[in-house]
N, C-alpha and C. Protein backbone atom coordinates (compact mmCIF):
# COMPACT_ATOMS: atom_id res chain seq x y z
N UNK A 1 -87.16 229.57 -40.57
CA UNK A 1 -86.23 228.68 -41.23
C UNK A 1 -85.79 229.24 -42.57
N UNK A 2 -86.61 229.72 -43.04
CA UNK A 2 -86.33 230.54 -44.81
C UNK A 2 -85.63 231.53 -44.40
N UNK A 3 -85.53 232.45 -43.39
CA UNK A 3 -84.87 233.60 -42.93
C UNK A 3 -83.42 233.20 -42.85
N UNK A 4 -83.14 232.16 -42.34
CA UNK A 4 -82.01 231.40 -41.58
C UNK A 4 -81.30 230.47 -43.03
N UNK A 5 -81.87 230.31 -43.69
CA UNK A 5 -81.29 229.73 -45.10
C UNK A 5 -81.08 231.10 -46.24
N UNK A 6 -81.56 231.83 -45.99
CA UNK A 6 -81.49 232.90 -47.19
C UNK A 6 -80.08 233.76 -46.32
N UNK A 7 -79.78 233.36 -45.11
CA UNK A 7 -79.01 234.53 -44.27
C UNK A 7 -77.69 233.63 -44.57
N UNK A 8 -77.74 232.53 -44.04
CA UNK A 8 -76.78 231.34 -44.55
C UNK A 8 -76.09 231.20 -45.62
N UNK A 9 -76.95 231.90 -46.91
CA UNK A 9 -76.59 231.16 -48.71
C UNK A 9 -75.86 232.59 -48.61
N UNK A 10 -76.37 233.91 -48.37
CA UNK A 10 -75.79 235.29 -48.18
C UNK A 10 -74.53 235.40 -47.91
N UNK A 11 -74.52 234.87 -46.69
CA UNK A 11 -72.80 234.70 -46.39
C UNK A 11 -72.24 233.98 -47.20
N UNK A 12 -72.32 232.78 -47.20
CA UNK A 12 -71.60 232.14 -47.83
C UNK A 12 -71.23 232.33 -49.57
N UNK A 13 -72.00 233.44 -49.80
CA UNK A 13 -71.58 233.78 -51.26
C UNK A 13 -70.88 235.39 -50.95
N UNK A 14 -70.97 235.51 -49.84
CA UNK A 14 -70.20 236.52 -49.88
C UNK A 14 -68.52 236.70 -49.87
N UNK A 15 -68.53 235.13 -48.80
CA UNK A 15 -67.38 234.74 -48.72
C UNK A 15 -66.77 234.55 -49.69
N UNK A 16 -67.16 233.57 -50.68
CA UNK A 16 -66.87 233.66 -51.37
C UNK A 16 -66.29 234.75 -52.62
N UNK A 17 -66.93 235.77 -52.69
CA UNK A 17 -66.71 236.87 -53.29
C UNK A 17 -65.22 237.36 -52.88
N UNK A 18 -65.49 237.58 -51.36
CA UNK A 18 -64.78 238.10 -50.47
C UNK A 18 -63.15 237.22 -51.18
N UNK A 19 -63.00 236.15 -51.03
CA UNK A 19 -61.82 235.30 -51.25
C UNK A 19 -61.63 235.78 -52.51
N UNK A 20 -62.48 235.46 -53.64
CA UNK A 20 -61.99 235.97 -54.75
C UNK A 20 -61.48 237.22 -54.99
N UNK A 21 -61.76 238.41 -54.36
CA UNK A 21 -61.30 239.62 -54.51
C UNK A 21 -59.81 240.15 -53.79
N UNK A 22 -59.33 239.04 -52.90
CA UNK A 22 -58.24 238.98 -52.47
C UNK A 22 -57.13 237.90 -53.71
N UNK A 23 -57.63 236.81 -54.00
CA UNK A 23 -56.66 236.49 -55.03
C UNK A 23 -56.18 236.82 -55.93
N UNK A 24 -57.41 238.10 -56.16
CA UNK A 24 -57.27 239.19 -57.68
C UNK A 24 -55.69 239.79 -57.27
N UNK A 25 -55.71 240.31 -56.15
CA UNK A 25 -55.34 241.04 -55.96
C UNK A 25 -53.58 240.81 -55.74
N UNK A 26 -53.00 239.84 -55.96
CA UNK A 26 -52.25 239.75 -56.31
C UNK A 26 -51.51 240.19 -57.24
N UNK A 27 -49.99 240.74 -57.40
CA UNK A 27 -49.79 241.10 -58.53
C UNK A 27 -48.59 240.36 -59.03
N UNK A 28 -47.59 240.15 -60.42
CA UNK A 28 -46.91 239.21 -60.52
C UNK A 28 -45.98 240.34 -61.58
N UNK A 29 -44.87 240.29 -61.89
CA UNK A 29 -44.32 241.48 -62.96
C UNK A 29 -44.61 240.20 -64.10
N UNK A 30 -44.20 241.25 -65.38
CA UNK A 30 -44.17 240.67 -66.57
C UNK A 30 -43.55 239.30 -67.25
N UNK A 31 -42.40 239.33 -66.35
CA UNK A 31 -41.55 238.18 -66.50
C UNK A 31 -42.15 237.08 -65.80
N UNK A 32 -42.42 236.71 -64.79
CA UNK A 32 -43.17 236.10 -63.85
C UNK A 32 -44.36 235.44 -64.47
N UNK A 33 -45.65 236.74 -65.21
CA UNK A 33 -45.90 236.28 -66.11
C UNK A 33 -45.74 235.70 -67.22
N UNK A 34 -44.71 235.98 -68.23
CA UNK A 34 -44.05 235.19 -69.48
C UNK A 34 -43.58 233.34 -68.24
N UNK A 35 -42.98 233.39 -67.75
CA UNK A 35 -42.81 232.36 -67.04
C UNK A 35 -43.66 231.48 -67.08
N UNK A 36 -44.75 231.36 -65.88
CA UNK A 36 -45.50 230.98 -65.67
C UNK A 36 -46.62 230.45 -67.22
N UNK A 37 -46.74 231.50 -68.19
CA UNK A 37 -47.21 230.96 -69.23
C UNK A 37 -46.37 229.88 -70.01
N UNK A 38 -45.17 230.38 -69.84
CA UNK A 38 -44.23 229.40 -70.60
C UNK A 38 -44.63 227.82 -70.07
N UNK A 39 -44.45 227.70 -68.40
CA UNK A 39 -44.92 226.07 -67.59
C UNK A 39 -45.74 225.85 -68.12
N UNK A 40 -47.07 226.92 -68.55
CA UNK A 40 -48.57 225.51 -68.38
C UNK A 40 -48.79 225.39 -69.98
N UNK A 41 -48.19 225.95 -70.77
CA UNK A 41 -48.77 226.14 -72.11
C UNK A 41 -48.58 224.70 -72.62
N UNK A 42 -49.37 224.06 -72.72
CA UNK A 42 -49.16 222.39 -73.16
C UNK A 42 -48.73 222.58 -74.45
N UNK A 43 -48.86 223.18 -75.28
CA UNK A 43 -48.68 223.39 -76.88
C UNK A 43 -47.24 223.47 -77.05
N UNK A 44 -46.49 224.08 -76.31
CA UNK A 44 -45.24 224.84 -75.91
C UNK A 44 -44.52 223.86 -75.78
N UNK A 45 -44.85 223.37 -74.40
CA UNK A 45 -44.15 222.02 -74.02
C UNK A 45 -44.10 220.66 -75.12
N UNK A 46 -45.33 220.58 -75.64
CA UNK A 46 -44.40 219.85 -76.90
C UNK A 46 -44.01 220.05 -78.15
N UNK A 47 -43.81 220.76 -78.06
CA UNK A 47 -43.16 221.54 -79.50
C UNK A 47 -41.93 221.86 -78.61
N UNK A 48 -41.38 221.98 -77.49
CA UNK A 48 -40.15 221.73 -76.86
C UNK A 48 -39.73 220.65 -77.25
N UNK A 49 -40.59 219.54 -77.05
CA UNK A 49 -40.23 218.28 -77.14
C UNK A 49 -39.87 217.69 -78.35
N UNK A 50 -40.49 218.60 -79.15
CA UNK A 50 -40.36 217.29 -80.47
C UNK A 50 -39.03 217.74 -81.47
N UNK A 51 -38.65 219.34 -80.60
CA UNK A 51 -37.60 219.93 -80.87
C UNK A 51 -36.22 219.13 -80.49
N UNK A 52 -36.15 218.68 -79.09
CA UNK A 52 -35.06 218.22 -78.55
C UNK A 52 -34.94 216.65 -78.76
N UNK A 53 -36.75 216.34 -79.68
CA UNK A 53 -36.14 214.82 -80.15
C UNK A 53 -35.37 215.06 -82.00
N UNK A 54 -35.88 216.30 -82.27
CA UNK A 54 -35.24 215.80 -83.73
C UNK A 54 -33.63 216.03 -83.72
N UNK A 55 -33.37 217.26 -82.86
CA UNK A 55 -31.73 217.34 -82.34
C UNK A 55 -31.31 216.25 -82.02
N UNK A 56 -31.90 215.41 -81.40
CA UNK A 56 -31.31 213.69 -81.50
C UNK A 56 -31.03 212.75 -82.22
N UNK A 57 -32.40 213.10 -83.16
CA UNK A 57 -32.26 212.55 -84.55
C UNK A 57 -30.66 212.89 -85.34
N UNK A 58 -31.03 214.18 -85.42
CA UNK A 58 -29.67 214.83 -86.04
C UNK A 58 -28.28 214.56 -85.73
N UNK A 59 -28.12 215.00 -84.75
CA UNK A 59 -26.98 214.03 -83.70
C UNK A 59 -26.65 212.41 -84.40
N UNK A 60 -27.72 211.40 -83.51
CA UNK A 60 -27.41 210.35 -84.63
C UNK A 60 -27.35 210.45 -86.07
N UNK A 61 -27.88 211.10 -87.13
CA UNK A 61 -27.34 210.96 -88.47
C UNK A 61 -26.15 211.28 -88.55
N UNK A 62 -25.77 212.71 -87.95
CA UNK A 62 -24.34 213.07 -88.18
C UNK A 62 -22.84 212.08 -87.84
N UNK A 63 -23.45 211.24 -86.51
CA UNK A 63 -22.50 210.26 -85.85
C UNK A 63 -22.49 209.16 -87.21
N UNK A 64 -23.19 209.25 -87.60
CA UNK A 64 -23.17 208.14 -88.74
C UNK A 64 -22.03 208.60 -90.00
N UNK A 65 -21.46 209.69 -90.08
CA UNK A 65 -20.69 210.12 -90.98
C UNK A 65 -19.21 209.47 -90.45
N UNK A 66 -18.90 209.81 -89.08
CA UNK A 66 -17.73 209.40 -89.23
C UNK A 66 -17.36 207.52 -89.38
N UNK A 67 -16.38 208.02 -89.38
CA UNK A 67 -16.06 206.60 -89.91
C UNK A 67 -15.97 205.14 -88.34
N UNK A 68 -15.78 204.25 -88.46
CA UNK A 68 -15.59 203.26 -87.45
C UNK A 68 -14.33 202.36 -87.74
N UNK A 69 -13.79 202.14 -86.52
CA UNK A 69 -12.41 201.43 -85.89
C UNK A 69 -12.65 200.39 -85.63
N UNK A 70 -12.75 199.47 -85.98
CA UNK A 70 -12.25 197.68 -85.15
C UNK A 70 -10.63 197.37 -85.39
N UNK A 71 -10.96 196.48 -84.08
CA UNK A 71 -9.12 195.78 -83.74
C UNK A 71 -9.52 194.35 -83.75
N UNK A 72 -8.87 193.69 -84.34
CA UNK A 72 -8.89 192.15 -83.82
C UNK A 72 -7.26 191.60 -84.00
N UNK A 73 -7.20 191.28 -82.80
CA UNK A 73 -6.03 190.14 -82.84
C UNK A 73 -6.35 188.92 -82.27
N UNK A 74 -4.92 188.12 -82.67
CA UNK A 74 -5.06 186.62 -82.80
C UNK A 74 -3.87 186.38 -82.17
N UNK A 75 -3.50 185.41 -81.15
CA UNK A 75 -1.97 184.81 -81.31
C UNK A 75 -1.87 183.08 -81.11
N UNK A 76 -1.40 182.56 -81.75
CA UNK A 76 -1.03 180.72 -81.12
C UNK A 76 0.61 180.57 -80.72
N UNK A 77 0.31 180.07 -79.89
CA UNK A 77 1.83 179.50 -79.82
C UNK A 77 1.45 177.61 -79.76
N UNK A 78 2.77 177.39 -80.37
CA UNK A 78 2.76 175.92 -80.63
C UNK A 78 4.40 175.70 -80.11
N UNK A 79 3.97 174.49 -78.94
CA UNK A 79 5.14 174.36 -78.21
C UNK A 79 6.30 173.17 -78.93
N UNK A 80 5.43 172.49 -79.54
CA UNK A 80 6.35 171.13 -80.55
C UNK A 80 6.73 171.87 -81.54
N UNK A 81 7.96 171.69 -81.99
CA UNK A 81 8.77 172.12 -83.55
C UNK A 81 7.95 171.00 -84.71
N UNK A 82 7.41 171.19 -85.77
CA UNK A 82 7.15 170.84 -86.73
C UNK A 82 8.24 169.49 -87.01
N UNK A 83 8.38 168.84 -87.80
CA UNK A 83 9.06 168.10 -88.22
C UNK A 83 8.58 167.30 -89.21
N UNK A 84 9.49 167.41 -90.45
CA UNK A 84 9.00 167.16 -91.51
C UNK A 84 9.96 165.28 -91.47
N UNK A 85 9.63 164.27 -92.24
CA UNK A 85 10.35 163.21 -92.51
C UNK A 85 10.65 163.36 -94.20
N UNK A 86 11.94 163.12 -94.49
CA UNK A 86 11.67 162.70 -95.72
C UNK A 86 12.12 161.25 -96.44
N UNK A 87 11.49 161.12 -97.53
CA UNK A 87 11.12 159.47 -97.57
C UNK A 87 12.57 159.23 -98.46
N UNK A 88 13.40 159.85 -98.93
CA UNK A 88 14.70 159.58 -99.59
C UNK A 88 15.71 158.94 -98.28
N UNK A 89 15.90 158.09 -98.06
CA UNK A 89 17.00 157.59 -97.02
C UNK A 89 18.16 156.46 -97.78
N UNK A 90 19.30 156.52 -97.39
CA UNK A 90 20.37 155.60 -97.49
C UNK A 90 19.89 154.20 -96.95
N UNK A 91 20.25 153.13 -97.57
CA UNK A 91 20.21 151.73 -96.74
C UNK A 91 20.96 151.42 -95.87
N UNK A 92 20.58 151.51 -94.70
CA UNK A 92 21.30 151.17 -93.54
C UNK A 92 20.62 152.30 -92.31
N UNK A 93 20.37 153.77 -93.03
CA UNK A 93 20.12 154.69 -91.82
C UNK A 93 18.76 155.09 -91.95
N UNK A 94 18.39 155.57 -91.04
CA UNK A 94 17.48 156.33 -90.50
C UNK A 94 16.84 157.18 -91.54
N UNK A 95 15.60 157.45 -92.05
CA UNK A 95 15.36 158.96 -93.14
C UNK A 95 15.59 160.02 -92.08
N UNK A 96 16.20 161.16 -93.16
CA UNK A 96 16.73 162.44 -92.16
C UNK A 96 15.24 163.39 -91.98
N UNK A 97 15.72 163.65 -91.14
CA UNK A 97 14.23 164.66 -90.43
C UNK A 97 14.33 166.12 -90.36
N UNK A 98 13.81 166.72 -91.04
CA UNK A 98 14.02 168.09 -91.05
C UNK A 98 12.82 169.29 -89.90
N UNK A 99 13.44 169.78 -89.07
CA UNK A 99 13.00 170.24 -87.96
C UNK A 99 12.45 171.96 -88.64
N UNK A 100 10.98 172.37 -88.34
CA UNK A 100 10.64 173.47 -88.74
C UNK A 100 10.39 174.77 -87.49
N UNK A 101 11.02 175.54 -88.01
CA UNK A 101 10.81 176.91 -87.13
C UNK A 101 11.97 176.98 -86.13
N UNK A 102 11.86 177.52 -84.74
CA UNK A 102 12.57 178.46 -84.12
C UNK A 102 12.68 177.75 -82.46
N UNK A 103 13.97 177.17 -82.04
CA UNK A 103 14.39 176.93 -80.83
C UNK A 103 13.98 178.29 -79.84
């Protein structure tokens, strides 16, 4: 049984070996490398980040220089003519009525 466990752990660390000496063996060019360091470097990635938030920042301050446009309009229309009375009248007639604005 000790024969059969020591023959067992053997292989299986050999295998192991074995696998590792094939993944070595890969090769990648320089760029590939720069790449790949560039993805995992967590440090990198946010210092990307805190880059493309202050360009935002900036952005908004600068938008803040120019100037701003509002429109407002208003319109009424009033369908009755105004009409003024006035209190000076002749005895006998009517006070005359004076009509305001535009037929």
């Amino acid at each position: 049984m000790r024969t059969f466990t020591f023959n067992f752990v053997s292989v299986f660390v050999g295998v192991l070996i074995a696998s590792g000496l094939f993944a070595q063996s890969e090769t990648i060019s320089l760029s590939r490398a720069l790449e790949l360091s560039k993805q995992n470097n967590l440090t990198l990635q946010q210092q990307t980040r805190r880059l493309e938030q202050a360009r935002a920042a900036l952005a908004a301050q600068k938008a803040e220089y120019f100037p701003t446009v509002s429109l407002n309009g208003s319109y009424n229309y009033i369908s009755e003519l105004a009409k003024l009375t006035l209190p000076i009248s002749l005895p006998g007639t009517p006070p005359p009525e004076i009509e305001a604005g535009v037929n």
